[in-house]
C-alpha atoms as a PDB file:
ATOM      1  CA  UNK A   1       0.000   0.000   0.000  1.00  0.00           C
ATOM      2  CA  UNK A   2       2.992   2.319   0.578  1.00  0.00           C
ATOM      3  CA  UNK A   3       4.973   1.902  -2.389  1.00  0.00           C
ATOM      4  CA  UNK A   4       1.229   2.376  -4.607  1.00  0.00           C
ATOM      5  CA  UNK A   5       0.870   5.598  -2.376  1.00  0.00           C
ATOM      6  CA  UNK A   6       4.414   6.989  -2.949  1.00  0.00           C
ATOM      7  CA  UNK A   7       4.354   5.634  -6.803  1.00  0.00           C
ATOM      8  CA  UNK A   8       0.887   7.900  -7.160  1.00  0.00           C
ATOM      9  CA  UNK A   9       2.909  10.764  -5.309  1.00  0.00           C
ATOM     10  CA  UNK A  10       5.927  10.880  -7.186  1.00  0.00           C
ATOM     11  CA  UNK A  11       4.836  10.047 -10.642  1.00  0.00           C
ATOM     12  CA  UNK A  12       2.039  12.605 -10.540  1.00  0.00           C
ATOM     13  CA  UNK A  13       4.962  15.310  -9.086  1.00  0.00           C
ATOM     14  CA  UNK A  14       7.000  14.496 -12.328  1.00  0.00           C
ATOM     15  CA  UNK A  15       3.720  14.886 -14.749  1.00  0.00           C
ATOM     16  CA  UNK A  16       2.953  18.459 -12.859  1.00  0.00           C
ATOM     17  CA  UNK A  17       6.315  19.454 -13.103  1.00  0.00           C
ATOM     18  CA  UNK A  18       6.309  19.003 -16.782  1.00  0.00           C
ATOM     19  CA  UNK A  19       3.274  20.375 -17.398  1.00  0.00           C
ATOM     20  CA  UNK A  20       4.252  23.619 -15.148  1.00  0.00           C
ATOM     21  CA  UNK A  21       7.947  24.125 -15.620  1.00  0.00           C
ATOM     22  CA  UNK A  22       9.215  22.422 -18.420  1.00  0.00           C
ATOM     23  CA  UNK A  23       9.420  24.879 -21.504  1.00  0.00           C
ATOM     24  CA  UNK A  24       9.036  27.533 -19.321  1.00  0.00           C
ATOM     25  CA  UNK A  25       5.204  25.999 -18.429  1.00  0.00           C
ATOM     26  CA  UNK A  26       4.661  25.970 -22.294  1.00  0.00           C
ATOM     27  CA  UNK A  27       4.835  22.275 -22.979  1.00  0.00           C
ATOM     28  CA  UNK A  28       1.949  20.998 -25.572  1.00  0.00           C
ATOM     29  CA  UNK A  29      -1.052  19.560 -23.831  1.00  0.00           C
ATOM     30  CA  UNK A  30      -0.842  16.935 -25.862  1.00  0.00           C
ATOM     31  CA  UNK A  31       2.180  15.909 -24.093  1.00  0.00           C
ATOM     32  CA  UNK A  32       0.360  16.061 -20.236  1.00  0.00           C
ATOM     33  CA  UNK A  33      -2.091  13.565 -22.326  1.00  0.00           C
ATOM     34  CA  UNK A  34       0.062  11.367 -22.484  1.00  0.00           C
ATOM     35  CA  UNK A  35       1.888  11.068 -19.771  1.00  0.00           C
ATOM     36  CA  UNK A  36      -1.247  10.347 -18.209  1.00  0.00           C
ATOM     37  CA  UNK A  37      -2.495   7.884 -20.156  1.00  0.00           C
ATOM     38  CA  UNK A  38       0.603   5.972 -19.951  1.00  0.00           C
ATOM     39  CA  UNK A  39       0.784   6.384 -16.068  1.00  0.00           C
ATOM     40  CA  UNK A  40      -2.651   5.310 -15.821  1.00  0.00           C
ATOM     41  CA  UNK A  41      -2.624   2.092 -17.820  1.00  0.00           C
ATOM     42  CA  UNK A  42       0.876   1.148 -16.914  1.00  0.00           C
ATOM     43  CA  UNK A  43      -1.076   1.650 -13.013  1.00  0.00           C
ATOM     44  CA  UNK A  44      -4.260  -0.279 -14.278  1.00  0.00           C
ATOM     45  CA  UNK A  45      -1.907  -3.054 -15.458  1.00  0.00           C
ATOM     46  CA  UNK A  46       0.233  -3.694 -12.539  1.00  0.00           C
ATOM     47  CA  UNK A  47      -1.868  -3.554  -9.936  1.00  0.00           C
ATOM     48  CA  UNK A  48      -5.746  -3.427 -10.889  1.00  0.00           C
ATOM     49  CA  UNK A  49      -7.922  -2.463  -8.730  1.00  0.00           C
ATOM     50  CA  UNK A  50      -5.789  -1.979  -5.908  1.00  0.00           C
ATOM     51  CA  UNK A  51      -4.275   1.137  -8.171  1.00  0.00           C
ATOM     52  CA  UNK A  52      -7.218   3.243  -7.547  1.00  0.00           C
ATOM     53  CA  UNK A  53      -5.576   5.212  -4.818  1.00  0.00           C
ATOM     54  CA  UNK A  54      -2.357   5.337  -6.939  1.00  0.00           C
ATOM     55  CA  UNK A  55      -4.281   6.832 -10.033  1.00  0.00           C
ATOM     56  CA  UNK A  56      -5.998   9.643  -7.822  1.00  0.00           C
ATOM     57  CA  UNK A  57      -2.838  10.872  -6.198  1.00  0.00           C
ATOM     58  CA  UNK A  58      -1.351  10.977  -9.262  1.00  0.00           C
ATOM     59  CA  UNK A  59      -4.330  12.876 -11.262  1.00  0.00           C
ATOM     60  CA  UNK A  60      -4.835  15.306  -7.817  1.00  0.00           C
ATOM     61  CA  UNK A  61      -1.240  16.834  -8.494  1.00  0.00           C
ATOM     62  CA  UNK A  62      -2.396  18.527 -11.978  1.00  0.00           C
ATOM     63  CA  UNK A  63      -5.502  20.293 -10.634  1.00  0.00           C
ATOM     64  CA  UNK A  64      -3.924  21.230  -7.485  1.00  0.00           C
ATOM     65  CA  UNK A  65      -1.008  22.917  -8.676  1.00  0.00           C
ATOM     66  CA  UNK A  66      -2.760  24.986 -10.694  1.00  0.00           C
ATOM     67  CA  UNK A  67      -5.266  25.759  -7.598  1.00  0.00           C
ATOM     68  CA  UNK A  68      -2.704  26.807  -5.446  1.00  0.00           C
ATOM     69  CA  UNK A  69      -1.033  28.939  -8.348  1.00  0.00           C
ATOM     70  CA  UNK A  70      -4.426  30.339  -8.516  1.00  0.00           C
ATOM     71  CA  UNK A  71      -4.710  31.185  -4.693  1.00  0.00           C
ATOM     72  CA  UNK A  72      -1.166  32.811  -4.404  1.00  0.00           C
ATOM     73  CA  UNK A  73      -1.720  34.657  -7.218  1.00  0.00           C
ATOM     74  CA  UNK A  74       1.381  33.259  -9.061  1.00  0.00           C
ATOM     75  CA  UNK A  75       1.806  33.310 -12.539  1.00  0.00           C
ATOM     76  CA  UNK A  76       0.495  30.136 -14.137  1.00  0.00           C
ATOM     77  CA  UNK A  77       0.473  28.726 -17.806  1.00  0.00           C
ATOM     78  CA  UNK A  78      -3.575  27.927 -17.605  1.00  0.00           C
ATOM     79  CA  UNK A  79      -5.172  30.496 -19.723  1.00  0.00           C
ATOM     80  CA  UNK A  80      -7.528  31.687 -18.848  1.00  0.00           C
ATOM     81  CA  UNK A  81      -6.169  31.616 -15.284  1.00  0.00           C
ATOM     82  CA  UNK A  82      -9.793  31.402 -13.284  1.00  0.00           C
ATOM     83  CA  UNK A  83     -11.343  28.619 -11.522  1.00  0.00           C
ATOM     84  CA  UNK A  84     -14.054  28.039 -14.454  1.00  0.00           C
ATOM     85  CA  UNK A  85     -10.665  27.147 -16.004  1.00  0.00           C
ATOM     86  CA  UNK A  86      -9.238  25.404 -13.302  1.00  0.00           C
ATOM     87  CA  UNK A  87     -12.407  23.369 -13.095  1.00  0.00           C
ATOM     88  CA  UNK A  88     -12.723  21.989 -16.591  1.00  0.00           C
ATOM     89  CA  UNK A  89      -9.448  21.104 -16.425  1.00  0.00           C
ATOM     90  CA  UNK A  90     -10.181  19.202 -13.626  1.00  0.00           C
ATOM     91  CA  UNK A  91     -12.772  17.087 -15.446  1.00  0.00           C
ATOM     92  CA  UNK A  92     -10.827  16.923 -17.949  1.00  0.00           C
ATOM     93  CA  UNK A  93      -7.593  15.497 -16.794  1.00  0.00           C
ATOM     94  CA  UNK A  94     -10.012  13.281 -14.379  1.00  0.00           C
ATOM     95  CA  UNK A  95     -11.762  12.249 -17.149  1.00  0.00           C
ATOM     96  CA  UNK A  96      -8.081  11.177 -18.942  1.00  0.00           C
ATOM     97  CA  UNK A  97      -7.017   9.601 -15.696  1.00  0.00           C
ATOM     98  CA  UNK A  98     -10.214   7.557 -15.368  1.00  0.00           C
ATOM     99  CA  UNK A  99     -10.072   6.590 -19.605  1.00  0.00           C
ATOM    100  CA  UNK A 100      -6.596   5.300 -18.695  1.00  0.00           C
ATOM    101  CA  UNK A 101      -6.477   3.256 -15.767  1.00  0.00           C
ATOM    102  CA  UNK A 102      -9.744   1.406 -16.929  1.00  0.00           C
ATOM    103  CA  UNK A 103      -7.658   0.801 -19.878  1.00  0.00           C
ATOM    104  CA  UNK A 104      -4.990  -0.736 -17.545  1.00  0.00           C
ATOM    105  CA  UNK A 105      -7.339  -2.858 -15.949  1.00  0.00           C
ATOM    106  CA  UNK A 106      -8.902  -4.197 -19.324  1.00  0.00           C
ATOM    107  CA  UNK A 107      -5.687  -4.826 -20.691  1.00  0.00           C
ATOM    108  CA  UNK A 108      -5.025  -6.912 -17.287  1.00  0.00           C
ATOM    109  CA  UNK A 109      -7.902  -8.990 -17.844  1.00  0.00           C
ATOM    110  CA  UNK A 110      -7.177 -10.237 -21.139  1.00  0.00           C
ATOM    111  CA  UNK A 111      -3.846 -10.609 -21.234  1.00  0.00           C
ATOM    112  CA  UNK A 112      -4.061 -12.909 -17.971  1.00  0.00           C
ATOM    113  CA  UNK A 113      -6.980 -15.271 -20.276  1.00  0.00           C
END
Protein backbone atom coordinates (compact mmCIF):
# COMPACT_ATOMS: atom_id res chain seq x y z
CA UNK A 1 0.00 0.00 0.00
CA UNK A 2 2.99 2.32 0.58
CA UNK A 3 4.97 1.90 -2.39
CA UNK A 4 1.23 2.38 -4.61
CA UNK A 5 0.87 5.60 -2.38
CA UNK A 6 4.41 6.99 -2.95
CA UNK A 7 4.35 5.63 -6.80
CA UNK A 8 0.89 7.90 -7.16
CA UNK A 9 2.91 10.76 -5.31
CA UNK A 10 5.93 10.88 -7.19
CA UNK A 11 4.84 10.05 -10.64
CA UNK A 12 2.04 12.61 -10.54
CA UNK A 13 4.96 15.31 -9.09
CA UNK A 14 7.00 14.50 -12.33
CA UNK A 15 3.72 14.89 -14.75
CA UNK A 16 2.95 18.46 -12.86
CA UNK A 17 6.32 19.45 -13.10
CA UNK A 18 6.31 19.00 -16.78
CA UNK A 19 3.27 20.38 -17.40
CA UNK A 20 4.25 23.62 -15.15
CA UNK A 21 7.95 24.12 -15.62
CA UNK A 22 9.22 22.42 -18.42
CA UNK A 23 9.42 24.88 -21.50
CA UNK A 24 9.04 27.53 -19.32
CA UNK A 25 5.20 26.00 -18.43
CA UNK A 26 4.66 25.97 -22.29
CA UNK A 27 4.83 22.27 -22.98
CA UNK A 28 1.95 21.00 -25.57
CA UNK A 29 -1.05 19.56 -23.83
CA UNK A 30 -0.84 16.94 -25.86
CA UNK A 31 2.18 15.91 -24.09
CA UNK A 32 0.36 16.06 -20.24
CA UNK A 33 -2.09 13.57 -22.33
CA UNK A 34 0.06 11.37 -22.48
CA UNK A 35 1.89 11.07 -19.77
CA UNK A 36 -1.25 10.35 -18.21
CA UNK A 37 -2.50 7.88 -20.16
CA UNK A 38 0.60 5.97 -19.95
CA UNK A 39 0.78 6.38 -16.07
CA UNK A 40 -2.65 5.31 -15.82
CA UNK A 41 -2.62 2.09 -17.82
CA UNK A 42 0.88 1.15 -16.91
CA UNK A 43 -1.08 1.65 -13.01
CA UNK A 44 -4.26 -0.28 -14.28
CA UNK A 45 -1.91 -3.05 -15.46
CA UNK A 46 0.23 -3.69 -12.54
CA UNK A 47 -1.87 -3.55 -9.94
CA UNK A 48 -5.75 -3.43 -10.89
CA UNK A 49 -7.92 -2.46 -8.73
CA UNK A 50 -5.79 -1.98 -5.91
CA UNK A 51 -4.28 1.14 -8.17
CA UNK A 52 -7.22 3.24 -7.55
CA UNK A 53 -5.58 5.21 -4.82
CA UNK A 54 -2.36 5.34 -6.94
CA UNK A 55 -4.28 6.83 -10.03
CA UNK A 56 -6.00 9.64 -7.82
CA UNK A 57 -2.84 10.87 -6.20
CA UNK A 58 -1.35 10.98 -9.26
CA UNK A 59 -4.33 12.88 -11.26
CA UNK A 60 -4.83 15.31 -7.82
CA UNK A 61 -1.24 16.83 -8.49
CA UNK A 62 -2.40 18.53 -11.98
CA UNK A 63 -5.50 20.29 -10.63
CA UNK A 64 -3.92 21.23 -7.48
CA UNK A 65 -1.01 22.92 -8.68
CA UNK A 66 -2.76 24.99 -10.69
CA UNK A 67 -5.27 25.76 -7.60
CA UNK A 68 -2.70 26.81 -5.45
CA UNK A 69 -1.03 28.94 -8.35
CA UNK A 70 -4.43 30.34 -8.52
CA UNK A 71 -4.71 31.18 -4.69
CA UNK A 72 -1.17 32.81 -4.40
CA UNK A 73 -1.72 34.66 -7.22
CA UNK A 74 1.38 33.26 -9.06
CA UNK A 75 1.81 33.31 -12.54
CA UNK A 76 0.49 30.14 -14.14
CA UNK A 77 0.47 28.73 -17.81
CA UNK A 78 -3.58 27.93 -17.60
CA UNK A 79 -5.17 30.50 -19.72
CA UNK A 80 -7.53 31.69 -18.85
CA UNK A 81 -6.17 31.62 -15.28
CA UNK A 82 -9.79 31.40 -13.28
CA UNK A 83 -11.34 28.62 -11.52
CA UNK A 84 -14.05 28.04 -14.45
CA UNK A 85 -10.67 27.15 -16.00
CA UNK A 86 -9.24 25.40 -13.30
CA UNK A 87 -12.41 23.37 -13.09
CA UNK A 88 -12.72 21.99 -16.59
CA UNK A 89 -9.45 21.10 -16.43
CA UNK A 90 -10.18 19.20 -13.63
CA UNK A 91 -12.77 17.09 -15.45
CA UNK A 92 -10.83 16.92 -17.95
CA UNK A 93 -7.59 15.50 -16.79
CA UNK A 94 -10.01 13.28 -14.38
CA UNK A 95 -11.76 12.25 -17.15
CA UNK A 96 -8.08 11.18 -18.94
CA UNK A 97 -7.02 9.60 -15.70
CA UNK A 98 -10.21 7.56 -15.37
CA UNK A 99 -10.07 6.59 -19.60
CA UNK A 100 -6.60 5.30 -18.69
CA UNK A 101 -6.48 3.26 -15.77
CA UNK A 102 -9.74 1.41 -16.93
CA UNK A 103 -7.66 0.80 -19.88
CA UNK A 104 -4.99 -0.74 -17.55
CA UNK A 105 -7.34 -2.86 -15.95
CA UNK A 106 -8.90 -4.20 -19.32
CA UNK A 107 -5.69 -4.83 -20.69
CA UNK A 108 -5.03 -6.91 -17.29
CA UNK A 109 -7.90 -8.99 -17.84
CA UNK A 110 -7.18 -10.24 -21.14
CA UNK A 111 -3.85 -10.61 -21.23
CA UNK A 112 -4.06 -12.91 -17.97
CA UNK A 113 -6.98 -15.27 -20.28
Amino acid sequence: MQTRILAGLIIGAIIAYVDNFSFQGEVSPIVIVVMLLVATITIGVSWERRGLLTSALLWLWLPMTHIVKKVLGLPDTLHPNTYASILMFTVFTFTISGIGFITGIAINKIVKK
